[in-house]
N, C-alpha and C. Protein backbone atom coordinates (compact mmCIF):
# COMPACT_ATOMS: atom_id res chain seq x y z
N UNK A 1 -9.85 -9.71 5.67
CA UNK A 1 -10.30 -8.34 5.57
C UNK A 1 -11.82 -8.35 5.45
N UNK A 2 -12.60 -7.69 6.04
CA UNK A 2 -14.17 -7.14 6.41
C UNK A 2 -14.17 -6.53 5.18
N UNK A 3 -15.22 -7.32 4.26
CA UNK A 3 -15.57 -6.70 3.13
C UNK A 3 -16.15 -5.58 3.36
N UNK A 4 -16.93 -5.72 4.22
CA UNK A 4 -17.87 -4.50 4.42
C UNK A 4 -17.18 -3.13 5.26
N UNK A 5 -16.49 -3.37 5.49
CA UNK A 5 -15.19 -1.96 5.86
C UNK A 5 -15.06 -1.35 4.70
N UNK A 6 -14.76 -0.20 4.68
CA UNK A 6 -14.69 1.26 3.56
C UNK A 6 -12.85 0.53 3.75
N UNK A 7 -11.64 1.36 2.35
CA UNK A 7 -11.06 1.10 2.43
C UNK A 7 -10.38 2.35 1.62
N UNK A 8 -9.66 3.16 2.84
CA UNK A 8 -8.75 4.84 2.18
C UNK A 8 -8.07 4.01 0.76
N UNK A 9 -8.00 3.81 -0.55
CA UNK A 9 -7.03 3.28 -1.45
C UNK A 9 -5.94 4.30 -1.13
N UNK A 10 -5.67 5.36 -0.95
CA UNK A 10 -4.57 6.33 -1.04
C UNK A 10 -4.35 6.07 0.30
N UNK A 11 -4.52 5.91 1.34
CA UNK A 11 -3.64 5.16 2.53
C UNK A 11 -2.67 4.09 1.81
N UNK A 12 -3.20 3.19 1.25
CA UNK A 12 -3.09 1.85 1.15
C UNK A 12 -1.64 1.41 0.51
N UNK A 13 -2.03 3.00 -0.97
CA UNK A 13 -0.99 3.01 -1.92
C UNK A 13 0.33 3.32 -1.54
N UNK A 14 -0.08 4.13 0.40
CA UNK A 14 1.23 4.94 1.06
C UNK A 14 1.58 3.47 1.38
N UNK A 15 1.20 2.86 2.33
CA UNK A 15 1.53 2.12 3.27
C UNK A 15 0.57 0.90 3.27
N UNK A 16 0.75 -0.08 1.91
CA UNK A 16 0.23 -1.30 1.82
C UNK A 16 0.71 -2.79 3.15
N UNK A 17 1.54 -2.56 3.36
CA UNK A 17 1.61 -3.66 4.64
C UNK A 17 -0.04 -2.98 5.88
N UNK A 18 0.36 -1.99 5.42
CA UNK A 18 -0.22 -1.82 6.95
C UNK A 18 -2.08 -1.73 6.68
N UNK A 19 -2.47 -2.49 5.92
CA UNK A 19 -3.74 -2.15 5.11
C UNK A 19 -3.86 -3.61 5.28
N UNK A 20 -3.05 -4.32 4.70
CA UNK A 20 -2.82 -6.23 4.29
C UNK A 20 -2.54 -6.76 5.04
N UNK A 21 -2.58 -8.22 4.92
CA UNK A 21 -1.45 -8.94 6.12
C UNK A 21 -0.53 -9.52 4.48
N UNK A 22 -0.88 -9.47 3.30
CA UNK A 22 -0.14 -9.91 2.43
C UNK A 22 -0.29 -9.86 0.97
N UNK A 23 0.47 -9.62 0.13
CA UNK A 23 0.26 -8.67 -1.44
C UNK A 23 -0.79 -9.73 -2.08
N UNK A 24 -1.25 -11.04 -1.84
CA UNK A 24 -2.24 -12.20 -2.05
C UNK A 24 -3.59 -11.27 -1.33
N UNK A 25 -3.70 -10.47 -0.75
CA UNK A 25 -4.74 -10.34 -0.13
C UNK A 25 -5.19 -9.27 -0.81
N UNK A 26 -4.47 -8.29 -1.14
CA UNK A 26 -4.73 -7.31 -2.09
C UNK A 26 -5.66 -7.75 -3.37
N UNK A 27 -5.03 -8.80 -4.07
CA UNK A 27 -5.67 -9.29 -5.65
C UNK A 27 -7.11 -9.67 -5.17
N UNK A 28 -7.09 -10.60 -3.92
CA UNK A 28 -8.50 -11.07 -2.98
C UNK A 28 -9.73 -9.97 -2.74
N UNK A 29 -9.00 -9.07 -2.42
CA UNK A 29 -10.05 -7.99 -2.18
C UNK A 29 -11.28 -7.19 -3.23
N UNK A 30 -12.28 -7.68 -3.10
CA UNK A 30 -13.45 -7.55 -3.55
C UNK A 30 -13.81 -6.07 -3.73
N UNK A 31 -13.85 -4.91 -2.80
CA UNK A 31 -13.69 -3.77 -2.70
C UNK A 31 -12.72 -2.97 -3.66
N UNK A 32 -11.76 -3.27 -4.46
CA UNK A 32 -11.13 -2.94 -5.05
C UNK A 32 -10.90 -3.29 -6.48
N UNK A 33 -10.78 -1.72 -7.37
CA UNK A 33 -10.87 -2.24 -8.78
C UNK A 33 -9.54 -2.57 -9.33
N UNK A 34 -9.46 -2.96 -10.49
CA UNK A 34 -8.08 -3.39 -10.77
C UNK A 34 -6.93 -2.56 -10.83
N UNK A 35 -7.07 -1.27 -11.03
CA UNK A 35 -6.44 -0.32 -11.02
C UNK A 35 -6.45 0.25 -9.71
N UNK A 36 -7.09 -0.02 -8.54
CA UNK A 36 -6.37 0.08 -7.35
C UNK A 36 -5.36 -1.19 -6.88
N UNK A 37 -5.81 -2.26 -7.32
CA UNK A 37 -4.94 -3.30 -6.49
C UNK A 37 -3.68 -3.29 -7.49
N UNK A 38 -3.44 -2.68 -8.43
CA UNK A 38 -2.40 -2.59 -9.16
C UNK A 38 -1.30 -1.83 -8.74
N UNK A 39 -2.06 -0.56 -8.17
CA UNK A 39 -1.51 0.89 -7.39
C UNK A 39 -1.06 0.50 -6.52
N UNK A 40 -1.81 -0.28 -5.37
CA UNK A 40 -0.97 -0.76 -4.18
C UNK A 40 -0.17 -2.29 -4.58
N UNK A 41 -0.07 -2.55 -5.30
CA UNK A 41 0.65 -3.90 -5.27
C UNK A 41 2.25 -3.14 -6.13
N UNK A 42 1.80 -2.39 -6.56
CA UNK A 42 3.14 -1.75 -7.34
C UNK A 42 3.38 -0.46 -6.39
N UNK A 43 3.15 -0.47 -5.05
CA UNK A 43 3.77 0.84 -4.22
C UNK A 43 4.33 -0.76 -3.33
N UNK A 44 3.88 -1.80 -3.01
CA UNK A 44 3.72 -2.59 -2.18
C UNK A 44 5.66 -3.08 -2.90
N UNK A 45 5.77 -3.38 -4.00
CA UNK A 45 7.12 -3.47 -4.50
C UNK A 45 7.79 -2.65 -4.68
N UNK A 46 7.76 -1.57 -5.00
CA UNK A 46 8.65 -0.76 -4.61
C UNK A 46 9.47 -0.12 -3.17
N UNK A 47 8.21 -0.55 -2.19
CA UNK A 47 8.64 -0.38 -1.02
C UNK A 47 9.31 -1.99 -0.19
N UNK A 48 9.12 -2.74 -1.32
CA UNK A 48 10.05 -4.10 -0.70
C UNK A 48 11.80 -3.94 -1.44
N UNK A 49 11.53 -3.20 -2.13
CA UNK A 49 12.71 -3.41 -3.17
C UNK A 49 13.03 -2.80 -2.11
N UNK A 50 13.31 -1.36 -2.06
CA UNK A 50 13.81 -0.42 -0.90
C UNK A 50 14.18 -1.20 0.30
N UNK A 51 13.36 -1.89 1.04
CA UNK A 51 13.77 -2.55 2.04
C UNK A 51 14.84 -3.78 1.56
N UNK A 52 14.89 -4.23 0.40
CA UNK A 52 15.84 -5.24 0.44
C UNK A 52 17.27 -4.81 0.15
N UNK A 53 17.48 -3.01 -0.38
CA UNK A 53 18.45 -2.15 -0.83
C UNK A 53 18.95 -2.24 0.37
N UNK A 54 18.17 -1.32 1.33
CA UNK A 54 18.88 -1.08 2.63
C UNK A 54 19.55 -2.19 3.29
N UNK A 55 18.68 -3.78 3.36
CA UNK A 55 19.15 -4.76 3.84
C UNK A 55 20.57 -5.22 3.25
N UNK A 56 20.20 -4.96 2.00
CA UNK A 56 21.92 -5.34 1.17
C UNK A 56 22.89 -4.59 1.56
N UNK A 57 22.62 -2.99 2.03
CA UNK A 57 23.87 -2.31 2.70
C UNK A 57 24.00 -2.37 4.45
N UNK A 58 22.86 -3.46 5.00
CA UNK A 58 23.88 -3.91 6.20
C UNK A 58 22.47 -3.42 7.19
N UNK A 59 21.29 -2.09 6.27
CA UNK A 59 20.67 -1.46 7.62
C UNK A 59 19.17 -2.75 7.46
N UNK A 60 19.30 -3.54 8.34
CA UNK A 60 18.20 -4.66 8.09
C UNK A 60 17.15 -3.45 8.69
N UNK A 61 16.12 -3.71 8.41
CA UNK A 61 14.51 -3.58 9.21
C UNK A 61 13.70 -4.11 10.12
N UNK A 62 13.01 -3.53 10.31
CA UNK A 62 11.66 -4.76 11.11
C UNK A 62 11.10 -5.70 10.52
N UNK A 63 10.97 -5.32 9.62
CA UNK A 63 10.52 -6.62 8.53
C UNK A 63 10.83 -6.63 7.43
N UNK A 64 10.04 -7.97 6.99
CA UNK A 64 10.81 -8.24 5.98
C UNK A 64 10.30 -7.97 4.94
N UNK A 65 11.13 -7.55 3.38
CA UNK A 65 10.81 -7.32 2.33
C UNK A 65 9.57 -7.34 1.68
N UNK A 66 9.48 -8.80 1.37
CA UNK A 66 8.29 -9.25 0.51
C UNK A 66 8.22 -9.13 -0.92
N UNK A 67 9.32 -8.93 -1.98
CA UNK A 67 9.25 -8.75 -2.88
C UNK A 67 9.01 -9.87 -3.59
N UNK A 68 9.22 -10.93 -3.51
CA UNK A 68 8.79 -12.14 -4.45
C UNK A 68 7.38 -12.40 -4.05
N UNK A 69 6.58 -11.96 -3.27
CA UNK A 69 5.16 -12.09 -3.21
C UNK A 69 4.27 -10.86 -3.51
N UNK A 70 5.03 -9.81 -3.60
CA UNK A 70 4.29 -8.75 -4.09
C UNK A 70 4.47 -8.74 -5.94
N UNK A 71 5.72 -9.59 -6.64
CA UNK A 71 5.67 -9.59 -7.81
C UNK A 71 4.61 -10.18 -8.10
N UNK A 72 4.66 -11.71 -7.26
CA UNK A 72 3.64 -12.50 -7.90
C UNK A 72 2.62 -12.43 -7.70
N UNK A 73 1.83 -11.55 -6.35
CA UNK A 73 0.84 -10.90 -6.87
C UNK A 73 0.11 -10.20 -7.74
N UNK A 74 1.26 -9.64 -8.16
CA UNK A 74 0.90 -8.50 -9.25
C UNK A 74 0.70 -9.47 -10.69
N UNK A 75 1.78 -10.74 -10.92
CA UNK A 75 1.36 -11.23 -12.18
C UNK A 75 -0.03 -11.96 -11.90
N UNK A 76 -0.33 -12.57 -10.88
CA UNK A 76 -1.82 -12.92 -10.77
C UNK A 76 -2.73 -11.98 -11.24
N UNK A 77 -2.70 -10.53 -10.71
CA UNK A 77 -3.77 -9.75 -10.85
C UNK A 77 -3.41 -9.47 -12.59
N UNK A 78 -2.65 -9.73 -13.59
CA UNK A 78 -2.76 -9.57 -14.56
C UNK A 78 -2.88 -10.93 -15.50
N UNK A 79 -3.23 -12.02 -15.06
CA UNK A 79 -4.32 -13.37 -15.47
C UNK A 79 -5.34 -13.03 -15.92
N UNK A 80 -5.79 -13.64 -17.17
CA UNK A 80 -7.27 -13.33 -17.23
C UNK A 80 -8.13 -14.21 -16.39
N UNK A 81 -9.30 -13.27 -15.98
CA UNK A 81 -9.91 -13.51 -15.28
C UNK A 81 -11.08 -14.45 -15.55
């Protein structure tokens, strides 16, 4: 990600895949305070959980989940720094 790119956070928080290539890249991002990469890393799991619901009742997706990397993103971003 182009540090120097502006970055909508309220896009991000809608639709974090499509901002990232991965919930590791989020915590990475320099442009962002902790309380945004928190916002999208916790919209970023909730919208994997969802996708792994639907997958459990049979309707797979385009892609895939990501919930074990958006958790552990999120416990990274709460490491002290």
């Amino acid at each position: 990600m182009d540090a120097s790119k502006t970055l909508n956070v309220d896009a991000a928080v809608l639709d974090p895949a499509a901002h990232f290539a991965s919930p590791m890249d989020v915590v990475k991002d320099k442009r962002l305070t902790s309380s945004d990469k928190r916002r999208i890393l916790e919209s970023w799991v909730r919208d994997a959980e969802l996708l792994s619901q639907a997958e459990a009742e049979n309707m797979p997706g385009t892609e895939r989940p990501r919930l074990q990397e958006a958790n552990l993103a999120l416990r990274e971003l709460q490491k002290p720094q």
